[in-house]
Protein backbone atom coordinates (compact mmCIF):
# COMPACT_ATOMS: atom_id res chain seq x y z
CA UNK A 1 117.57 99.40 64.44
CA UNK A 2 118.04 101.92 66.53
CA UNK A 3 114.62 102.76 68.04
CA UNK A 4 114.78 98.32 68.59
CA UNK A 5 117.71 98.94 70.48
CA UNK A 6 116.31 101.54 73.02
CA UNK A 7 112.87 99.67 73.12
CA UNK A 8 114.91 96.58 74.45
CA UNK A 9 117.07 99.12 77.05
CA UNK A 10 113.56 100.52 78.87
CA UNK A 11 111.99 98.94 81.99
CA UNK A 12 109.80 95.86 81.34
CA UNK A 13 110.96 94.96 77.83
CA UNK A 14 113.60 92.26 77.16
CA UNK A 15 113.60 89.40 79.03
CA UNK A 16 111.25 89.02 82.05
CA UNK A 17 112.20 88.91 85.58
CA UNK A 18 112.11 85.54 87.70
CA UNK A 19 110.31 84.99 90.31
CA UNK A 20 109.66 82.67 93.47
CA UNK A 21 105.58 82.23 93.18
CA UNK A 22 104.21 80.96 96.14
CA UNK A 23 100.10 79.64 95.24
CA UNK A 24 97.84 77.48 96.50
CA UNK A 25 98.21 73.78 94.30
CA UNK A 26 94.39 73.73 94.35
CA UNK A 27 92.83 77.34 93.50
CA UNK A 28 96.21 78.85 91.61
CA UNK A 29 95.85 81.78 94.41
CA UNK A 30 99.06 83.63 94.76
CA UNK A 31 100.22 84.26 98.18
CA UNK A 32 103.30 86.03 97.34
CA UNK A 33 106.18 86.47 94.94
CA UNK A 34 110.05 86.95 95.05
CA UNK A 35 112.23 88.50 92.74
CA UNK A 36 115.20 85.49 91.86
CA UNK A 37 118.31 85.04 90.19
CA UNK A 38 119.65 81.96 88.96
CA UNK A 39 121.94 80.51 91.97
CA UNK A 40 119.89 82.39 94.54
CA UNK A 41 119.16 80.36 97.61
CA UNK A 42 116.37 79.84 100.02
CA UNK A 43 114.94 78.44 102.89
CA UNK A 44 112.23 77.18 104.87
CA UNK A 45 112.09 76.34 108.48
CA UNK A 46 110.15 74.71 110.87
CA UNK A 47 110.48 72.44 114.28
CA UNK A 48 109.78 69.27 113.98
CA UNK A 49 106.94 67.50 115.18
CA UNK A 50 108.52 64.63 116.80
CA UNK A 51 111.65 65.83 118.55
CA UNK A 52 110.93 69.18 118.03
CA UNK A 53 114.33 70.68 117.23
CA UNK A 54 114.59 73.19 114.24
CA UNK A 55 114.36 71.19 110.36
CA UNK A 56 115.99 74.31 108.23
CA UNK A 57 116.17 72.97 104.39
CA UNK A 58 117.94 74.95 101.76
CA UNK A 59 116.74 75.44 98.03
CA UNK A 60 118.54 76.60 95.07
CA UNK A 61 116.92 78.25 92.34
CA UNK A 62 118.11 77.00 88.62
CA UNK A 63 117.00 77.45 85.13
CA UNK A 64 115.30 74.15 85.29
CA UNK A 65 113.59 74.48 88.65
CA UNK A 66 113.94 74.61 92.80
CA UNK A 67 116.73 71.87 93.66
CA UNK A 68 117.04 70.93 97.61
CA UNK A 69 120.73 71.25 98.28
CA UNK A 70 121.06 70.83 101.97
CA UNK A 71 119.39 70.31 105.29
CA UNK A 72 120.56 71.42 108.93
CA UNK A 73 119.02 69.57 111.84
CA UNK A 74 119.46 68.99 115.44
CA UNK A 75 117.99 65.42 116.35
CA UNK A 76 116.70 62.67 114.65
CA UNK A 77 113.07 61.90 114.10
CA UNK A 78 110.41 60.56 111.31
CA UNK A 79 111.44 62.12 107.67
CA UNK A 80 115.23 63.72 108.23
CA UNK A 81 117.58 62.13 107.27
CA UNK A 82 119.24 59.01 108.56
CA UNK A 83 120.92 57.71 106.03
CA UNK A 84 123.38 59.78 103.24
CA UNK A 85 123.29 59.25 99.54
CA UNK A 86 125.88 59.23 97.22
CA UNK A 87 127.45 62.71 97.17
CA UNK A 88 126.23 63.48 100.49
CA UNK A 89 128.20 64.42 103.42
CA UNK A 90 127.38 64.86 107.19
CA UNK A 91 128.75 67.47 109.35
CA UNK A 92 128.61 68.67 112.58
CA UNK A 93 128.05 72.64 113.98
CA UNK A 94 129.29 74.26 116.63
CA UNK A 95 125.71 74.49 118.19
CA UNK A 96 124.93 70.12 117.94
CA UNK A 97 123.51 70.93 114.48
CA UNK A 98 123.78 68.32 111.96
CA UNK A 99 124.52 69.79 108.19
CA UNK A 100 123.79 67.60 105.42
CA UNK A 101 125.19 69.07 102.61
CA UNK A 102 125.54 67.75 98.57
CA UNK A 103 121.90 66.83 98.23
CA UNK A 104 121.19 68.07 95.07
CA UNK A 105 117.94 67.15 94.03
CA UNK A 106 115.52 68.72 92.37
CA UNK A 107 111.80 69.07 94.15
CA UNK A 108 108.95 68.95 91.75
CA UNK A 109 107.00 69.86 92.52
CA UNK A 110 107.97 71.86 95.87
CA UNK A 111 104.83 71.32 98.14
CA UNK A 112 104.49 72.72 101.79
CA UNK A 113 101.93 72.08 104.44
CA UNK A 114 101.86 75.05 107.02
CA UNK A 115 102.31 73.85 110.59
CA UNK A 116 99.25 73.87 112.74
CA UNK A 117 101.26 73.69 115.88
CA UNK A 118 104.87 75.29 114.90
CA UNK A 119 105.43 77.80 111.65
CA UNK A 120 107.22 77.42 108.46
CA UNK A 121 109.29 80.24 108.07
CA UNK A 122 110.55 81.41 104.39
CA UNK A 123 114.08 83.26 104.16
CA UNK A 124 114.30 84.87 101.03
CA UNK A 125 116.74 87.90 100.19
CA UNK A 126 117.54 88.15 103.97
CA UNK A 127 113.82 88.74 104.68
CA UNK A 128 111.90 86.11 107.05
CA UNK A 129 108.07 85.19 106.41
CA UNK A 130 105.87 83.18 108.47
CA UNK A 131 103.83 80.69 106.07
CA UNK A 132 101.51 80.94 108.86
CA UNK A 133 100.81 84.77 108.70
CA UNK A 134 100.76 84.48 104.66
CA UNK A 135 98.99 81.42 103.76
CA UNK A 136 97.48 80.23 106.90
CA UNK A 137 97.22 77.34 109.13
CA UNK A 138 97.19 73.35 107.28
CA UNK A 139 97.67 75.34 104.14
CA UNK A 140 99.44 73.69 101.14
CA UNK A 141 101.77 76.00 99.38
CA UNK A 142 103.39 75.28 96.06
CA UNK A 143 107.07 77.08 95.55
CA UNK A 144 107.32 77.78 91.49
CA UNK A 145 109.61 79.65 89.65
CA UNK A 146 108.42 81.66 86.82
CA UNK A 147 109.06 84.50 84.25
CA UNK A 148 107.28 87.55 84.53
C-alpha cells in the first residue's frame, strides 16, 4: 500500500493534467496547448469586419467543455449581439464598450477562422497569441479541452 501511495505522489501519475488543445478540425494537427483548471477563463479577440471595433469574447473552461460567458464590444454590426437572452445583461464601460455578460452557453464545438485582414488574438494565463502567427491566415482552429 505503501509503494501505491508514493507511485500516485510522483510527477505524471494520478490524474492527468487539462489542457486547452488548439488543432486543425480537418488534419487533427496541434497548433498549441495550454495547461487549464476548471473555472479558468479565456479569450479571443479580433476587430470586426464590418465596423471594425474590437469583438473580445470570453470562455470558461468546465468539466463538461468550453462555455461562452460574455462578450465586450464597441459598435454594432453583423453577428454581435443585438438582442439579450434570458439571463443576459447589458452594460456599459467607461471606454463606450458594451459588456454582455450571463451568456452561459456552451460552444461545441468551439471553431475559429483566423482573420485574413485583422488577427485573432488568444489570452490565456495572461499570455497573448496571435492565431495568425500560430495557425496562419483563413485557418480553422478547433479549441478542445482534454486530459493529458
Amino acid at each position: 500500500m505503501i509503494f501505491i501511495t508514493a507511485v500516485a505522489l510522483l510527477p505524471g501519475c494520478g490524474p492527468g493534467q487539462t489542457v486547452l488543445v488548439l488543432s486543425d478540425p480537418q488534419t487533427d494537427r496541434i497548433y498549441a496547448s495550454y495547461p487549464v483548471e476548471e473555472g479558468d477563463v479565456f479569450t479571443v479577440e479580433f476587430i470586426h469586419s464590418v465596423n471594425k471595433s474590437p469583438v473580445r469574447d470570453y470562455y470558461e473552461c468546465r468539466p463538461d467543455g468550453i462555455w461562452n460567458t460574455q462578450c465586450v464590444y464597441y459598435g454594432f454590426g453583423a453577428g454581435v449581439e443585438e438582442i439579450l437572452l434570458e439571463g443576459e445583461t447589458l452594460e456599459y464601460g467607461d471606454n463606450g464598450e458594451m459588456i454582455v455578460s450571463g451568456i452561459d452557453h456552451k460552444i461545441d464545438p468551439l471553431i475559429i477562422v483566423v482573420g485574413t485582414i485583422s488577427d485573432h488574438i488568444l489570452t490565456i494565463g495572461g499570455e497573448e497569441v496571435s492565431l495568425r502567427d500560430l495557425c496562419g491566415r483563413s485557418s480553422k482552429v478547433l479549441f478542445t479541452l482534454k486530459q493529458e
